[in-house]
Protein backbone atom coordinates (compact mmCIF):
# COMPACT_ATOMS: atom_id res chain seq x y z
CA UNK A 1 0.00 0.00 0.00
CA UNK A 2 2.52 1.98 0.88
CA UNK A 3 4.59 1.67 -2.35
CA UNK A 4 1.07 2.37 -4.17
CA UNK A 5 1.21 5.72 -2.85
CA UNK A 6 4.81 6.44 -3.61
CA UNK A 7 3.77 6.01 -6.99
CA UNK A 8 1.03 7.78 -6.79
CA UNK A 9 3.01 10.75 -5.52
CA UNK A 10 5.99 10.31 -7.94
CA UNK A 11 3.55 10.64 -10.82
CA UNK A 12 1.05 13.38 -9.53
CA UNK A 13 4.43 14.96 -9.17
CA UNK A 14 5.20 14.60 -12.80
CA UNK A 15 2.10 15.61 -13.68
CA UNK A 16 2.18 18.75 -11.95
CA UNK A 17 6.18 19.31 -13.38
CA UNK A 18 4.33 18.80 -16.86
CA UNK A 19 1.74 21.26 -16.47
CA UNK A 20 4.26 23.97 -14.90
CA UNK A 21 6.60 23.36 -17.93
CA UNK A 22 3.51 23.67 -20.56
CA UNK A 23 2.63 26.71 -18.75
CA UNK A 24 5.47 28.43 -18.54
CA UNK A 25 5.95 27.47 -22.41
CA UNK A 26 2.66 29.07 -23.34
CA UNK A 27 3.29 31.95 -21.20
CA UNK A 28 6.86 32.45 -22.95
CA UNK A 29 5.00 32.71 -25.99
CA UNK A 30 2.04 34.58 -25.42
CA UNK A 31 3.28 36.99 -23.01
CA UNK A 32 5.46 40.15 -23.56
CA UNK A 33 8.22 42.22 -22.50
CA UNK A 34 9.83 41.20 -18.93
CA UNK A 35 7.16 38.75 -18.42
CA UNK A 36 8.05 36.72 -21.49
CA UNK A 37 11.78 36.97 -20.94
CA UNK A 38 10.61 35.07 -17.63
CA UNK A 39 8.38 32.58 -18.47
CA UNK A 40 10.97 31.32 -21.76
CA UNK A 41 13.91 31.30 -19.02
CA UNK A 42 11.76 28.27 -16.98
CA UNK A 43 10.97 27.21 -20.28
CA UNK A 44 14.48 26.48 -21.23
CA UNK A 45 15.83 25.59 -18.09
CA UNK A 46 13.74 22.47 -18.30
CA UNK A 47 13.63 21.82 -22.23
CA UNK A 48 17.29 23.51 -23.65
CA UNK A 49 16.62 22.52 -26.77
CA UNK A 50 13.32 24.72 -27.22
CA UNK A 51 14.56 26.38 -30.68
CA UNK A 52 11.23 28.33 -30.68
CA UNK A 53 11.21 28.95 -26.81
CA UNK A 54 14.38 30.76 -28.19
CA UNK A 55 12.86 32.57 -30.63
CA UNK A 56 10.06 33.93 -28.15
CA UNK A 57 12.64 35.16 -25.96
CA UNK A 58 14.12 37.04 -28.73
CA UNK A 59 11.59 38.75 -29.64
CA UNK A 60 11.02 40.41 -25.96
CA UNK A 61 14.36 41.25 -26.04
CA UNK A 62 13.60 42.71 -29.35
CA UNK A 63 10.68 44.84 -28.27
CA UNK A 64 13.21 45.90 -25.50
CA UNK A 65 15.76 47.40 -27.28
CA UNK A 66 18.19 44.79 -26.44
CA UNK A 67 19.58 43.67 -29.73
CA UNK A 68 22.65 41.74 -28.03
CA UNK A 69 20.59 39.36 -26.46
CA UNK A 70 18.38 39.34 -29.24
CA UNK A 71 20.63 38.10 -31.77
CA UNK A 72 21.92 35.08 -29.46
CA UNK A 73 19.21 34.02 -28.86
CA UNK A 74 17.76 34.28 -32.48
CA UNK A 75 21.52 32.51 -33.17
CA UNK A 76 20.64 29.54 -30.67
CA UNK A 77 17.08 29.09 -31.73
CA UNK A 78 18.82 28.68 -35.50
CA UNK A 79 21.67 26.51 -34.57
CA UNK A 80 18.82 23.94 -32.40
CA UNK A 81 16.59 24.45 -35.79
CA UNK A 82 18.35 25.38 -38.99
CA UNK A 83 15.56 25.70 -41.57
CA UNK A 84 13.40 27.91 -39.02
CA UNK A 85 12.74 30.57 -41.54
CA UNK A 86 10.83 32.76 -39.24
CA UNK A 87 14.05 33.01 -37.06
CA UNK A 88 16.20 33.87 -39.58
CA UNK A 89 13.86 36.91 -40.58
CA UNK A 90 13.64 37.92 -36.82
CA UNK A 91 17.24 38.06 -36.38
CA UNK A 92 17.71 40.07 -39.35
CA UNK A 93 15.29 42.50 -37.86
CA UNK A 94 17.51 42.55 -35.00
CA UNK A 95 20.34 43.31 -37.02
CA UNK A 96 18.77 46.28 -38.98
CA UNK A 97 18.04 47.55 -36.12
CA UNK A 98 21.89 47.77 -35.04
CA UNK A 99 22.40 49.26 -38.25
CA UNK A 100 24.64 45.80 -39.68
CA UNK A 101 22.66 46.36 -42.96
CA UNK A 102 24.89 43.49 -44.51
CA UNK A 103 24.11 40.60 -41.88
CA UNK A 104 20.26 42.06 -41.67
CA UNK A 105 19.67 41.32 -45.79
CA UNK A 106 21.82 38.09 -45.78
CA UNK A 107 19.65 36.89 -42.80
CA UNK A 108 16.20 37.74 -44.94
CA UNK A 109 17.90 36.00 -48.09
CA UNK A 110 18.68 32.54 -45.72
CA UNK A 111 14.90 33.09 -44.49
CA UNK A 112 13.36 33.13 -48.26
CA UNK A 113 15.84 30.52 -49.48
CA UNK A 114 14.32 28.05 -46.88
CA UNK A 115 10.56 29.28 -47.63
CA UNK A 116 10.07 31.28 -51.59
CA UNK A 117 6.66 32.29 -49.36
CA UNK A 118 8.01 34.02 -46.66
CA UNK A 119 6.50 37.29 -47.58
CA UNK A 120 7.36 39.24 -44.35
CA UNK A 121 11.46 38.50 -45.13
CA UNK A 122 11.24 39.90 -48.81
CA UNK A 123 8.96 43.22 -47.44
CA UNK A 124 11.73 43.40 -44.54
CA UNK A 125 14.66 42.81 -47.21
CA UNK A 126 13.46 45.49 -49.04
CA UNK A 127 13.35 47.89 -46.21
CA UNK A 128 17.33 47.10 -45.99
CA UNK A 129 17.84 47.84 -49.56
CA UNK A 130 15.84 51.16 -49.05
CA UNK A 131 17.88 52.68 -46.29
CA UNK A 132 21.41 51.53 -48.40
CA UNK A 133 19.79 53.43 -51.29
CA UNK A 134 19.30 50.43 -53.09
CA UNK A 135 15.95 51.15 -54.43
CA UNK A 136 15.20 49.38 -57.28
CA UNK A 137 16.25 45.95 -55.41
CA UNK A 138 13.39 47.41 -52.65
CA UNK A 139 10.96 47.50 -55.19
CA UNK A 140 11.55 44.31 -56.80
CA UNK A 141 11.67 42.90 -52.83
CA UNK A 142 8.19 44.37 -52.15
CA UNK A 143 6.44 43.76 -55.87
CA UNK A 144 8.05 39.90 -54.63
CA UNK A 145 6.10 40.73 -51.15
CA UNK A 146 2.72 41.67 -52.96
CA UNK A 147 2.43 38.71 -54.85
CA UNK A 148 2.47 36.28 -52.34
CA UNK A 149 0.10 38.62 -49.89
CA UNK A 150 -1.57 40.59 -52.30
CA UNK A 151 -3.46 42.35 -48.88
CA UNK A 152 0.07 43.62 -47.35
CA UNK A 153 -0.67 47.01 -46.94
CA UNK A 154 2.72 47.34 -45.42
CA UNK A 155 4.51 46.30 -48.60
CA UNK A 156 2.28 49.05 -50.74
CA UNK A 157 3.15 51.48 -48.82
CA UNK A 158 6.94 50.66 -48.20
CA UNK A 159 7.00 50.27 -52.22
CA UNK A 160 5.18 53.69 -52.39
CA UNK A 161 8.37 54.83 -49.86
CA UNK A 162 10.70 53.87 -52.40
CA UNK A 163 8.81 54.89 -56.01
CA UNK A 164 9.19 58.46 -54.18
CA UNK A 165 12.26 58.29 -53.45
CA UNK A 166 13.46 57.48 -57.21
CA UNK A 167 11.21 60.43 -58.15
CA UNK A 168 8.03 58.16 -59.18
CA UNK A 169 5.43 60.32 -57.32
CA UNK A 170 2.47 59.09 -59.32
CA UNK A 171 3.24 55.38 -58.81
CA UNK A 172 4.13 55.84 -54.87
CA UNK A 173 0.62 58.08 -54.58
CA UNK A 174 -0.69 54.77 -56.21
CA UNK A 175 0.57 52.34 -53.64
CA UNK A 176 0.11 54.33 -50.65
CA UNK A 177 -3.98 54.96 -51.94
CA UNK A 178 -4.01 51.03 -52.18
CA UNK A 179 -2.46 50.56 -49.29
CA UNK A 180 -5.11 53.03 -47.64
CA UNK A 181 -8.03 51.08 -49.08
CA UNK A 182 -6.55 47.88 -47.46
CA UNK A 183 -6.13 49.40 -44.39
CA UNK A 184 -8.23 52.14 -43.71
CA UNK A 185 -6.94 52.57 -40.22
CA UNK A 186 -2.85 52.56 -42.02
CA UNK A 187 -1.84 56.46 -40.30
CA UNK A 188 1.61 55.36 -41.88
CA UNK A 189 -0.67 55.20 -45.26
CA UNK A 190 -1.71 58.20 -44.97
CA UNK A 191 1.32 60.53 -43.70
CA UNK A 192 3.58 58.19 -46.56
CA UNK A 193 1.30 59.60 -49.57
CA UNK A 194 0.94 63.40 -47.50
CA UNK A 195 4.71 63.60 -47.71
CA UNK A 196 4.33 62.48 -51.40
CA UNK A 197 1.84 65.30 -52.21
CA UNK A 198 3.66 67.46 -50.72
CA UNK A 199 6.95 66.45 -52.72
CA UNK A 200 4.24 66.86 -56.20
CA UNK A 201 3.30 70.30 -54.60
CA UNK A 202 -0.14 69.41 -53.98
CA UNK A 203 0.17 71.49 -50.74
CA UNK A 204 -3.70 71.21 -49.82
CA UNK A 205 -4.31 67.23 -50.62
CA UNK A 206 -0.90 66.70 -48.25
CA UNK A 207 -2.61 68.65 -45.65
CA UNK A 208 -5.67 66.75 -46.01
CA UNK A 209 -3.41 63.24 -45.83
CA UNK A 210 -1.52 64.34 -42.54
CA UNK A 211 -4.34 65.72 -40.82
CA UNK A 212 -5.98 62.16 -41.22
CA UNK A 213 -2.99 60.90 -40.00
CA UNK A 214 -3.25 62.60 -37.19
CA UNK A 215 -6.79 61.59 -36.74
CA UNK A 216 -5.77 58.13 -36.66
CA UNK A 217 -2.79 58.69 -34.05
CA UNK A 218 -3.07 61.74 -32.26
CA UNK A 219 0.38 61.05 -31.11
CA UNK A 220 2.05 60.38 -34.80
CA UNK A 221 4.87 63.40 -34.71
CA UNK A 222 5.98 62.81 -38.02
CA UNK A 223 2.65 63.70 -39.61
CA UNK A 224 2.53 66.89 -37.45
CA UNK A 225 6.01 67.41 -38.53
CA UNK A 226 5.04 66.84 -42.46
CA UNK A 227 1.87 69.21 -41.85
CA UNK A 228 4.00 72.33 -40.66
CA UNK A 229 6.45 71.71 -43.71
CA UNK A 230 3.16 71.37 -45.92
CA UNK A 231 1.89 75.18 -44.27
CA UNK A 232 5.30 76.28 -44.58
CA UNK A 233 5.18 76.22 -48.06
CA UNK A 234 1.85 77.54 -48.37
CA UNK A 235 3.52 80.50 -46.19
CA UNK A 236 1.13 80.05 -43.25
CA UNK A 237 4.37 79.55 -40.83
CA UNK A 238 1.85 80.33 -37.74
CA UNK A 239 0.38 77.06 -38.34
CA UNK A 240 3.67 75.56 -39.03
CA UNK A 241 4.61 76.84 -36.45
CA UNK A 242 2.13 75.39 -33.76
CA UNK A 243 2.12 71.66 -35.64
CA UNK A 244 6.27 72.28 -35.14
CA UNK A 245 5.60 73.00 -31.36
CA UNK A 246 3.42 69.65 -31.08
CA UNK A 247 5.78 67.51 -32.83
CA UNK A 248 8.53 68.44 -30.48
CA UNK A 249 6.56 68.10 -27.50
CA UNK A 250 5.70 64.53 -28.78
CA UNK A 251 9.14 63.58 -29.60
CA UNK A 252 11.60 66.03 -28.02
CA UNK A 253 14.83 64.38 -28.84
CA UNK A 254 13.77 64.57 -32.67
CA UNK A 255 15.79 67.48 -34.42
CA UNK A 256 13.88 67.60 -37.42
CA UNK A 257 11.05 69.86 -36.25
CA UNK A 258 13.13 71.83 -34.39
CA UNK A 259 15.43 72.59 -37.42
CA UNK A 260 11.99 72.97 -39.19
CA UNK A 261 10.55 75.86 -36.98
CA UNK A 262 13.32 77.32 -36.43
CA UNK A 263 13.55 78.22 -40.05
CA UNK A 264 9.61 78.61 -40.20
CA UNK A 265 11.00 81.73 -37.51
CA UNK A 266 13.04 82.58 -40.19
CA UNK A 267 10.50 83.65 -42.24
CA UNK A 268 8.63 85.81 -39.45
CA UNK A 269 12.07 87.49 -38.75
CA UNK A 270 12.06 85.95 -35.59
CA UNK A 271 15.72 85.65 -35.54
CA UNK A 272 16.42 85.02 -31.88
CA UNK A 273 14.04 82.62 -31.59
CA UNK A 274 15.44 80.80 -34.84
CA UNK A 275 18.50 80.86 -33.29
CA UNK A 276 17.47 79.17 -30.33
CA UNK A 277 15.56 76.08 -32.27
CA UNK A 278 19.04 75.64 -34.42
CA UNK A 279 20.93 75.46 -31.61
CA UNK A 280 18.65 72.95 -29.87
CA UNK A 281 18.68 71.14 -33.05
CA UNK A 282 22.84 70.87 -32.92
CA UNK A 283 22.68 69.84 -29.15
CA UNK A 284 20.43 66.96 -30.19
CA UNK A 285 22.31 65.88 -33.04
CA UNK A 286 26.05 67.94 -33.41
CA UNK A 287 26.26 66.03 -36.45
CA UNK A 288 23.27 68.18 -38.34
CA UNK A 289 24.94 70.00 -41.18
CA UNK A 290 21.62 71.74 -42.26
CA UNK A 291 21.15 73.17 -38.58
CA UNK A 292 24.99 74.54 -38.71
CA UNK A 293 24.66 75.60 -41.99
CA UNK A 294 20.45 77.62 -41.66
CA UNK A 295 21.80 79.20 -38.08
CA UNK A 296 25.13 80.14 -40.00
CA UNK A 297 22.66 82.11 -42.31
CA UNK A 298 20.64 83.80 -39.52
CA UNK A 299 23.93 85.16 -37.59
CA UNK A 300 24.88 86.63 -41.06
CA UNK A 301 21.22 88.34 -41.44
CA UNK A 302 21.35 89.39 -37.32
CA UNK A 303 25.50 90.88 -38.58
CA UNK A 304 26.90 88.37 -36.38
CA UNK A 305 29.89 87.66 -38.86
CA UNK A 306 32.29 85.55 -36.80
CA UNK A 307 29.26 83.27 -35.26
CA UNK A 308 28.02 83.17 -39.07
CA UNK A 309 31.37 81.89 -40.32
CA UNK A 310 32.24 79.23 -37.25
CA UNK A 311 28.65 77.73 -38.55
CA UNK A 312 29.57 77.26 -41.70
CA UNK A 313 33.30 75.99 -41.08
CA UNK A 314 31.66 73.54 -39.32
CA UNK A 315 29.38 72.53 -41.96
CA UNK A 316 32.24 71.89 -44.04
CA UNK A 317 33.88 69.97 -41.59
CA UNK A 318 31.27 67.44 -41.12
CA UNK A 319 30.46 67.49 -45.01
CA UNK A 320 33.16 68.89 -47.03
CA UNK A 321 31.43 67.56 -50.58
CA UNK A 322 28.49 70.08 -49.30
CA UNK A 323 28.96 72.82 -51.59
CA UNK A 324 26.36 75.17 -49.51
CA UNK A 325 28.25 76.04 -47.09
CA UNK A 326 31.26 76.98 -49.36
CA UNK A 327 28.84 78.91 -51.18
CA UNK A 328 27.31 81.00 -48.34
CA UNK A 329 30.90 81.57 -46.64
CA UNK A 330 31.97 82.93 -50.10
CA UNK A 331 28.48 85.26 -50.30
CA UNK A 332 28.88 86.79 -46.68
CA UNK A 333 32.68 87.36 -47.39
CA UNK A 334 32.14 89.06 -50.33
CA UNK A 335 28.99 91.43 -49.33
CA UNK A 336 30.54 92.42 -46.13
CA UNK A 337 34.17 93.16 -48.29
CA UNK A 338 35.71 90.80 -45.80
CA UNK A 339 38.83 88.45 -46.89
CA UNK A 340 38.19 88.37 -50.43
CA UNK A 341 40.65 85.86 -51.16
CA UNK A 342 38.92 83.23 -48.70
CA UNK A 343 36.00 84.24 -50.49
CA UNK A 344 37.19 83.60 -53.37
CA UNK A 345 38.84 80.55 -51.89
CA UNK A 346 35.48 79.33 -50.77
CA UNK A 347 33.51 79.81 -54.30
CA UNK A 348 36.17 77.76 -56.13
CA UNK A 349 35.45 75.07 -53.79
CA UNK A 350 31.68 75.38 -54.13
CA UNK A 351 32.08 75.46 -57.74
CA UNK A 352 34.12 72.69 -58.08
CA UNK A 353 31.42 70.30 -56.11
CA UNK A 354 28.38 72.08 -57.78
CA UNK A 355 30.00 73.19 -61.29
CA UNK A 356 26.42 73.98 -62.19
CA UNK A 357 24.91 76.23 -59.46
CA UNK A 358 24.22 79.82 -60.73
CA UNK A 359 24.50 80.71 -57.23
CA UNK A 360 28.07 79.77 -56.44
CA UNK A 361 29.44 81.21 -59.89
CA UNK A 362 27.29 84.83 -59.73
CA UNK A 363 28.83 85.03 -55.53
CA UNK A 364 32.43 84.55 -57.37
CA UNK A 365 31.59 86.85 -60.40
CA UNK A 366 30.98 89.25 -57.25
CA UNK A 367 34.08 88.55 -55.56
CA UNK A 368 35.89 89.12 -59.46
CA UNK A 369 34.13 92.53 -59.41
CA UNK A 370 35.28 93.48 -55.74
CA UNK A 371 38.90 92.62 -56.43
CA UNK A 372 38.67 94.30 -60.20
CA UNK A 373 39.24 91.27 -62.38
CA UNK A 374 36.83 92.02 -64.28
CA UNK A 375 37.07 89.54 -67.05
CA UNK A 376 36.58 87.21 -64.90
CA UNK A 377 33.77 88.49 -63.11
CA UNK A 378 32.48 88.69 -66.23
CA UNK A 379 32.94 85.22 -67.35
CA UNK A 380 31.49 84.15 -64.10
CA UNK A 381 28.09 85.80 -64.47
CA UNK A 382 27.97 84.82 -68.07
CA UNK A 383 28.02 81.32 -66.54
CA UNK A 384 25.66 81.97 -63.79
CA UNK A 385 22.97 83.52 -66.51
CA UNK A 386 23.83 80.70 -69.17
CA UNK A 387 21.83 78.32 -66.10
CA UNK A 388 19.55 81.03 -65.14
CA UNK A 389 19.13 84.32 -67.80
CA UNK A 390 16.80 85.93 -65.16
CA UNK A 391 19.24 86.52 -62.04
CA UNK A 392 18.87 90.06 -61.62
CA UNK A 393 21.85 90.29 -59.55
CA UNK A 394 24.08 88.24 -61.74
CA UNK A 395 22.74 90.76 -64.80
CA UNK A 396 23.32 94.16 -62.57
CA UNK A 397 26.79 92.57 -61.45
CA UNK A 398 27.81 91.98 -65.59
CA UNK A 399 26.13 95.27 -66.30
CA UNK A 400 29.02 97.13 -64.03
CA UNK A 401 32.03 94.79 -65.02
CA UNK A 402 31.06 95.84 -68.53
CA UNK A 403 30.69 99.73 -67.94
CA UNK A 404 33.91 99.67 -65.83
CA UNK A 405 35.64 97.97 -68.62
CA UNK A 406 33.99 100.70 -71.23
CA UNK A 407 31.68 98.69 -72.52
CA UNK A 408 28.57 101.34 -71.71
CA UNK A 409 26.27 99.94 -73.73
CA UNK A 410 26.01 96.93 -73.08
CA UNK A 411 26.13 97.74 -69.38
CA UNK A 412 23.50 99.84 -69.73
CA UNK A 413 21.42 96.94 -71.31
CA UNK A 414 22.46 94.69 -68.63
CA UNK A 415 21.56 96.99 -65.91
CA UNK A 416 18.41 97.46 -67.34
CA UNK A 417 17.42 94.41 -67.73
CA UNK A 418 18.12 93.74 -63.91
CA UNK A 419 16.13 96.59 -62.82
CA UNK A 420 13.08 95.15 -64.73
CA UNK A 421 12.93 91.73 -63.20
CA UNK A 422 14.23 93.44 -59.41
CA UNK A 423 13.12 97.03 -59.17
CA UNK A 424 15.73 97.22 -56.09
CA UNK A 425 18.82 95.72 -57.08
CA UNK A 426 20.51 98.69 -57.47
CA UNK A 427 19.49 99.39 -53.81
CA UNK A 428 20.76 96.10 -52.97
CA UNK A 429 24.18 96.60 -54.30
CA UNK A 430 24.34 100.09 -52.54
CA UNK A 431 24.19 98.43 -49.36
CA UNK A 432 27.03 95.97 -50.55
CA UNK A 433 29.04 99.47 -51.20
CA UNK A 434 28.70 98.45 -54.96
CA UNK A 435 27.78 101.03 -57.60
């Protein structure tokens, strides 16, 4: 009797070891975060070869931000079960993540070598082509996607991500409108084909788009971000201004919207308070070249010279192949009379990055006409009007090269010609101490 109920105990026991292991194994996989990470470390304790108790565990430490621990155990799951597919595609979301590009897309590939169905890994490898700038390969990856899930209204829209970013507005409208219909809810759907609007200058149908956006996710940043540029260019900046101001409350650590408003201040000649966003901007992210490169402008326009010329050295020093800064270091040189042979310095490098830019070549036909060499100031602004024959400035500039040279007629013509498209010029160049 006695050994009856040894048995008895030894297998209610097991029983009860059974149903603790199958709990915590359905717990590890339908639980999330800290919880999960819990309930998969029983689970493995007592089964270590668990590939997919492995795989759950990698995904909360996924959704935690810890990639490290994602990856090994994405890695272990794969060594236990080598043809796991789904693992393969979750570890190269882990690795995209990190930024390892390269191990993210050959992780994807293994994934749709071991299943040609495995529509998630070619939407997710085309993601990884997008941000390398790869688009074409995106777009092959998500027209791949569709076919097998005709109803991914992730893939439409990613592919509508990458059509604009080759230029295809019309076709990436297309997808993101498709992958609206699929997904009427999608706020991505909507802010994606906003921002393409926007890019076709359909100012009031992107407005439209990010405002449903918005609608959807009152908390979506980005779409109040893509609003204010939208108002922006329709020169309402107060309105930019206030969807700006919500974005960065939303997502403070984002310098985007604070480079944005700041220049939005710009155009209200609220200098100081542009001054203040750009900086913000460059504490966020010192790397910003735009931020450096827009506050640069507003110390020039407030007469801050040596402030305006730090922010543009630095420009160059984070992106030397940046020919704007070059360009607006040459201009403020030149107007103010100020080291003309930096300045000139300066627009030979812009113009040897951006041979094309009627900007760069009328600043040095200016700097030509300060120092007196006039033939080349000359050739300069013939330059800068053979890309653009309506720059007043670069006409007024050729129009006193020419009379100084003795040429009064046709600096008269030139002149004139100036003065009709830019009643002020000559007032301009007065203030430059040109005449």
């Amino acid at each position: 009797m006695l050994r009856e109920l040894a048995l008895i105990t030894l297998f209610s026991a097991a029983l009860d070891a059974t149903a603790a292991l199958a709990d915590a194994r359905q717990d590890c996989e339908k639980l999330r975060g800290d919880a999960a990470i819990q309930a998969c470390d029983q689970a493995i304790l007592e089964f270590a070869r668990d590939a997919e108790a492995y795989d759950y565990r990698g995904a909360a430490y996924l959704g935690k931000g810890d990639l490290d621990r994602a990856i090994a155990d994405y890695t272990q799951a794969i060594e236990i079960d080598p043809k796991h597919a789904a693992v393969y595609n979750n570890r190269g979301l882990a690795y995209k993540a990190k930024g390892d590009l390269d191990r993210a897309v050959a992780d994807y590939t293994r994934a749709i070598e071991i299943d040609p169905m495995h529509a998630a890994a070619y939407n997710n490898r085309g993601n990884a082509y997008q941000v390398r700038g790869d688009f074409d390969s995106a777009i092959a990856d998500y027209t791949k996607a569709i076919e097998i899930d005709p109803n991914s209204a992730k893939a439409r829209d990613n592919r509508g991500v990458a059509y604009e970013a080759k230029g295809d507005l019309d076709r990436a409208i297309a997808d993101h409108t498709t992958a609206i219909e699929i997904d009427a809810k999608n706020a991505h759907g909507y802010f994606n084909r906003g921002v393409a609007y926007r890019a076709k200058g359909d100012l009031d149908d992107a407005i439209a788009d990010e405002t449903k956006a918005i609608e959807i996710d009152p908390k979506y940043a980005a779409a109040y971000n893509s609003r204010g540029v939208a108002y922006d260019a329709k020169g309402d900046f107060d309105r930019a201004i206030a969807d700006y101001t919500t974005a960065i409350g939303i997502d403070p650590n984002n310098p985007k919207p604070l480079y944005n408003r700041g220049f939005a201040y710009i155009s209200k000649v609220d200098l100081d308070n542009a001054i203040a966003d750009e900086t913000k901007a460059i504490e966020i992210d010192p790397n910003y070249v735009a931020a450096y490169n827009i506050r640069g402008n507003t110390y020039a326009g407030m007469g801050d010279l040596d402030h305006a010329i730090s922010d543009y050295a630095k420009a160059i020093e984070l992106d030397p192949k940046n020919a704007g800064p070059y360009s607006a270091r040459c201009w403020l040189r030149a107007t103010r009379d100020r080291d003309l042979p930096l300045a000139l310095a300066d627009c030979d490098a812009g113009a040897r990055l951006a041979p094309n830019n009627a900007n760069i070549l009328y600043s040095r036909g200016f700097v030509h006409l300060r120092l007196g060499r006039l033939d080349e100031a000359i050739a300069d602004y013939d330059a800068a009007l053979k890309i653009n024959p309506r720059q007043a400035d670069a006409l007024y500039g050729r129009g006193l090269a020419k009379r100084k040279e003795g040429d009064q007629f046709g600096g008269d013509a030139d002149i004139a010609a100036a003065k009709a498209i830019q009643a002020d010029i000559a007032d301009e160049y007065a203030r430059y101490g040109v005449n």
